[in-house]
Protein backbone atom coordinates (compact mmCIF):
# COMPACT_ATOMS: atom_id res chain seq x y z
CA UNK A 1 -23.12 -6.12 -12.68
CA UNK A 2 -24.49 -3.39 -10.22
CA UNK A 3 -21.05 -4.17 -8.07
CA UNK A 4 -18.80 -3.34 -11.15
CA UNK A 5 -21.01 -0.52 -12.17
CA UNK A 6 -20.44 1.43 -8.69
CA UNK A 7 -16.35 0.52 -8.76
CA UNK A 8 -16.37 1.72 -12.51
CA UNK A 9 -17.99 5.16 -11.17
CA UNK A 10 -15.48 4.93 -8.09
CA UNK A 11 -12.77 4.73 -10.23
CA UNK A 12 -13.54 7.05 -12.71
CA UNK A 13 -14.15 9.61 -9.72
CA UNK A 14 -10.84 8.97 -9.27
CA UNK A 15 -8.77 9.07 -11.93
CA UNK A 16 -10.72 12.68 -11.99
CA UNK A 17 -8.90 14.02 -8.88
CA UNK A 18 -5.97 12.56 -9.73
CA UNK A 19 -3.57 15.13 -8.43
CA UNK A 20 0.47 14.57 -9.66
CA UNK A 21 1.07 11.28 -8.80
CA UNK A 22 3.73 9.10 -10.87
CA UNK A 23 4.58 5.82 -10.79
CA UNK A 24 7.92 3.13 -11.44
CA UNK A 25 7.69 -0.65 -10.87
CA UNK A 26 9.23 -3.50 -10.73
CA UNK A 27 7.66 -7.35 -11.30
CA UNK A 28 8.82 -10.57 -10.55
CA UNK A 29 7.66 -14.08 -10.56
CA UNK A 30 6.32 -15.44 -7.36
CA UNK A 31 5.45 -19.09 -7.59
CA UNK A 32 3.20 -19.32 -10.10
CA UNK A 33 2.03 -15.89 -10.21
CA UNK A 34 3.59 -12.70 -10.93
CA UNK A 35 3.69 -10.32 -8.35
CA UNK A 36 3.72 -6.45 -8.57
CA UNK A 37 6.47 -5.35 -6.06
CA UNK A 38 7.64 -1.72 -5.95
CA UNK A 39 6.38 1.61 -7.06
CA UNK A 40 6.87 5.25 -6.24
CA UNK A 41 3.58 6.62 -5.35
CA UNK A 42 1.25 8.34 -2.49
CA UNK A 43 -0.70 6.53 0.12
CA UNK A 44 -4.18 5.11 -0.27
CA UNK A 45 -7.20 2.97 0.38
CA UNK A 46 -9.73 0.53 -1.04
CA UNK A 47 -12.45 -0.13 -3.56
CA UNK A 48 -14.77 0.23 -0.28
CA UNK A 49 -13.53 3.11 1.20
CA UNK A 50 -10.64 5.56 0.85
CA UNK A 51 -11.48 7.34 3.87
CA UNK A 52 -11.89 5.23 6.78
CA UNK A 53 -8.99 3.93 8.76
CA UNK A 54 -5.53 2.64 7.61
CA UNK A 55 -6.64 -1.11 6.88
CA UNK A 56 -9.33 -1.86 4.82
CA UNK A 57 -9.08 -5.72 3.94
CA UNK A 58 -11.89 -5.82 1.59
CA UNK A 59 -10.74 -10.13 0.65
CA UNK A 60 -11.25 -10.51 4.04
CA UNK A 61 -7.77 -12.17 4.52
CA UNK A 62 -7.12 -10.19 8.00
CA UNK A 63 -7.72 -11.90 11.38
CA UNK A 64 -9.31 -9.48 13.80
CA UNK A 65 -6.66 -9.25 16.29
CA UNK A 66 -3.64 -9.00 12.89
CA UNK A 67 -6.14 -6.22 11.49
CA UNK A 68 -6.77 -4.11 14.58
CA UNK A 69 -2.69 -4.64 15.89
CA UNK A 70 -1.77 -3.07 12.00
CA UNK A 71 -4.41 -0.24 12.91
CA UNK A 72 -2.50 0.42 15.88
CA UNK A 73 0.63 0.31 14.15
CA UNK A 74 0.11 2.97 11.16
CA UNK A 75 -1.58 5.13 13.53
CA UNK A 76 1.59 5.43 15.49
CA UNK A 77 3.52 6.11 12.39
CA UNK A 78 1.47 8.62 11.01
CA UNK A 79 1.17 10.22 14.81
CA UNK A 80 4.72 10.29 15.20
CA UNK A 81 6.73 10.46 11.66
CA UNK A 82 3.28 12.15 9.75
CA UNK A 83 3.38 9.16 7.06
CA UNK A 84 0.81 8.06 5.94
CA UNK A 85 0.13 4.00 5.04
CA UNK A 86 -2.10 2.35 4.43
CA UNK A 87 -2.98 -1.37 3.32
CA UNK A 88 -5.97 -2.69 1.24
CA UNK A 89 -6.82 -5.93 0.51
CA UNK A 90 -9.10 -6.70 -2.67
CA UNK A 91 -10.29 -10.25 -3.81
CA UNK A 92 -9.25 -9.07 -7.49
CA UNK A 93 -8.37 -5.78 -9.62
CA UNK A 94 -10.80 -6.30 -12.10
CA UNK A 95 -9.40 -5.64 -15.47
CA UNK A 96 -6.84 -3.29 -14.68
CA UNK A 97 -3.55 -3.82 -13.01
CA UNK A 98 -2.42 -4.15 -9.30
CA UNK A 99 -0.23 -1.08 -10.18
CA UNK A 100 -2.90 1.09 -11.78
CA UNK A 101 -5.39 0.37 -9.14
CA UNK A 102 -3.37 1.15 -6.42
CA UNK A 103 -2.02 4.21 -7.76
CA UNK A 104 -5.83 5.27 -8.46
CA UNK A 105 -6.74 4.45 -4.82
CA UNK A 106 -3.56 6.06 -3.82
CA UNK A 107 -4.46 9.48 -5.47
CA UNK A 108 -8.34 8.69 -3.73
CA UNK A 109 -6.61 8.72 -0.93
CA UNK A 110 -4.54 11.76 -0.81
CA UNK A 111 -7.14 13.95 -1.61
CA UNK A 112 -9.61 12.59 1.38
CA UNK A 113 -6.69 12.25 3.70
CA UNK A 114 -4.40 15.35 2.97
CA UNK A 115 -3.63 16.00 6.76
CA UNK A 116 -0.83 14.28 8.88
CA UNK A 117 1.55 13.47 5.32
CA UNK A 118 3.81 16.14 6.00
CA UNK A 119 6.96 13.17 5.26
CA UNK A 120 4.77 11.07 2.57
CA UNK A 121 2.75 8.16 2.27
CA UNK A 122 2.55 4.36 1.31
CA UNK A 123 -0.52 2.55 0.04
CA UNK A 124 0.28 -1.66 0.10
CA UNK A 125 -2.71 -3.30 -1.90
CA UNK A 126 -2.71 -6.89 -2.07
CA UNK A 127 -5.23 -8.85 -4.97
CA UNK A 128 -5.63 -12.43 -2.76
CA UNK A 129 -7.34 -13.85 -6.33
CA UNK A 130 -4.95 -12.40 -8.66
CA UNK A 131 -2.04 -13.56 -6.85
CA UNK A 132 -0.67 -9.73 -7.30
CA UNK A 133 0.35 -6.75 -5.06
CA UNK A 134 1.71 -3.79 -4.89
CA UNK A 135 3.09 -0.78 -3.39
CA UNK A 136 2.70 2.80 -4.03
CA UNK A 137 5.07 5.23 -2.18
CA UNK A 138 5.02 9.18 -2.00
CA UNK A 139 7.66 11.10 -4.10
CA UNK A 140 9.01 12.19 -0.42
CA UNK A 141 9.93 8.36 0.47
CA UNK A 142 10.81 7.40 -3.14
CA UNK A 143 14.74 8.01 -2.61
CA UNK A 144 14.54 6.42 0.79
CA UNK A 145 12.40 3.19 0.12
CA UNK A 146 13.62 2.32 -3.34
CA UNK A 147 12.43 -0.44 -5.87
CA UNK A 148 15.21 -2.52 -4.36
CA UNK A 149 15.04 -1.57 -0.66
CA UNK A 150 11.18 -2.52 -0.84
CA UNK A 151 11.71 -5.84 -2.98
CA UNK A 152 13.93 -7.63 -0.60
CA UNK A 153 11.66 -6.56 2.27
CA UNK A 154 8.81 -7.97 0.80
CA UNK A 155 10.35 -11.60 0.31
CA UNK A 156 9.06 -12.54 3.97
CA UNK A 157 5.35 -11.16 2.74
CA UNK A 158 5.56 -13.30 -0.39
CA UNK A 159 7.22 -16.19 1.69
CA UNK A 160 3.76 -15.96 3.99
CA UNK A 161 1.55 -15.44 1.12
CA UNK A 162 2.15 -19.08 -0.72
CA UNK A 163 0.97 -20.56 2.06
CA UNK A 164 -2.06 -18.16 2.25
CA UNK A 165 -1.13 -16.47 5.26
CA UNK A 166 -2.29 -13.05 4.24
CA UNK A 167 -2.35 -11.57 7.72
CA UNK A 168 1.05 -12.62 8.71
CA UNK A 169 2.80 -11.68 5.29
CA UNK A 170 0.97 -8.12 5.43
CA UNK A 171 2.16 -7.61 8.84
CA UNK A 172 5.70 -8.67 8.40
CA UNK A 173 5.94 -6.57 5.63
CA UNK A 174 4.79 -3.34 6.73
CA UNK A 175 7.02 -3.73 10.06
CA UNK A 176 9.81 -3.94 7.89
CA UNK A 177 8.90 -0.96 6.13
CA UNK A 178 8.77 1.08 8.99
CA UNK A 179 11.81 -1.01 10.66
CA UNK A 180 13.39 0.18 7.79
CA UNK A 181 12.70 4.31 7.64
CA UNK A 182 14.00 4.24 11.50
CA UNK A 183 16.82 2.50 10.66
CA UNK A 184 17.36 4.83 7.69
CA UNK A 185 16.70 7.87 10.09
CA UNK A 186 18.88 7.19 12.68
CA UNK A 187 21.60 6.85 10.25
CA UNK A 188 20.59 10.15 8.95
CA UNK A 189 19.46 8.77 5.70
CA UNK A 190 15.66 9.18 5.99
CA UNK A 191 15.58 12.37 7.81
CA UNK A 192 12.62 13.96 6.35
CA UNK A 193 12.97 17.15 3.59
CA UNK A 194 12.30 20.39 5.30
């Protein structure tokens, strides 16, 4: 009770600096379970902690050496493209949606980690117990990473996740993310707004 209590006042503290953020998304059925695939939205963090780090796997899904290689990884991309992701994983969303909470910890996020977004930000939460995810990407990507674009790159992730390999899925998914905004920039597609 004292858990929900604190996430209720989290989320409310939220939804207060909520700061322009809009979402679109898409759903589709995933064995069993719908899944909550693509969004336009900023870049955030978890129930736990908005602030620290770009992986905060909160289901404790992540293998060490998955979780601290996916560290690695967005800290590159935010040192050398200034985007912002991050990835959170949550045992369940409580009563609201993987959409809603992800867009409320995406907001969290933006206002705690303003610097180094210059080109946007992406905020992948995945709900292990739920069976749901989703993605929240900054107006600045939106165009580039579409609904589409990000819903056949996450077919590898939801591949990984039936067979409850969380770390692997995550990790395939975000590398095709970013696989995909170099590929995009080098054809001159993704070249950041100035």
């Amino acid at each position: 009770m004292k858990r929900l209590a604190i996430i209720a006042m989290l989320i409310a503290a939220v939804v207060a600096a909520a700061c322009g953020w809009r979402t679109k998304s898409t759903t589709s059925e995933n064995s069993g379970g719908k899944t909550q695939q693509a969004s336009a939205v900023g870049s955030g963090a978890a129930s736990p902690s908005t602030r620290t780090g770009y992986v905060t796997d909160s289901a404790n899904v992540m293998d060490q050496t998955s979780r601290n290689g996916l560290e690695s990884t967005l800290a590159a991309l935010k040192q050398r493209k200034k985007i912002d992701f991050a990835v959170i994983t949550v045992g369940s969303t409580g009563t609201k949606s993987a959409s809603d909470l992800s867009l409320d910890l995406a907001r969290e996020r933006s206002s705690t980690v303003p610097d180094g977004r210059d080109n946007g930000g992406l905020l992948l939460l995945v709900a292990v117990n739920d069976r749901h995810w989703h993605i929240q990407v900054s107006r600045n990507l939106e165009d580039k990473l579409t609904n589409e674009i990000l819903t056949t790159l996450s077919q590898p992730m939801a591949d990984s996740f039936k067979q409850n390999r969380y770390s692997e899925g995550i990790v395939r998914y975000v590398n095709a993310i970013i696989s995909k905004l170099a590929e995009l920039e080098s054809s001159g597609k993704g070249r950041p707004a100035k």
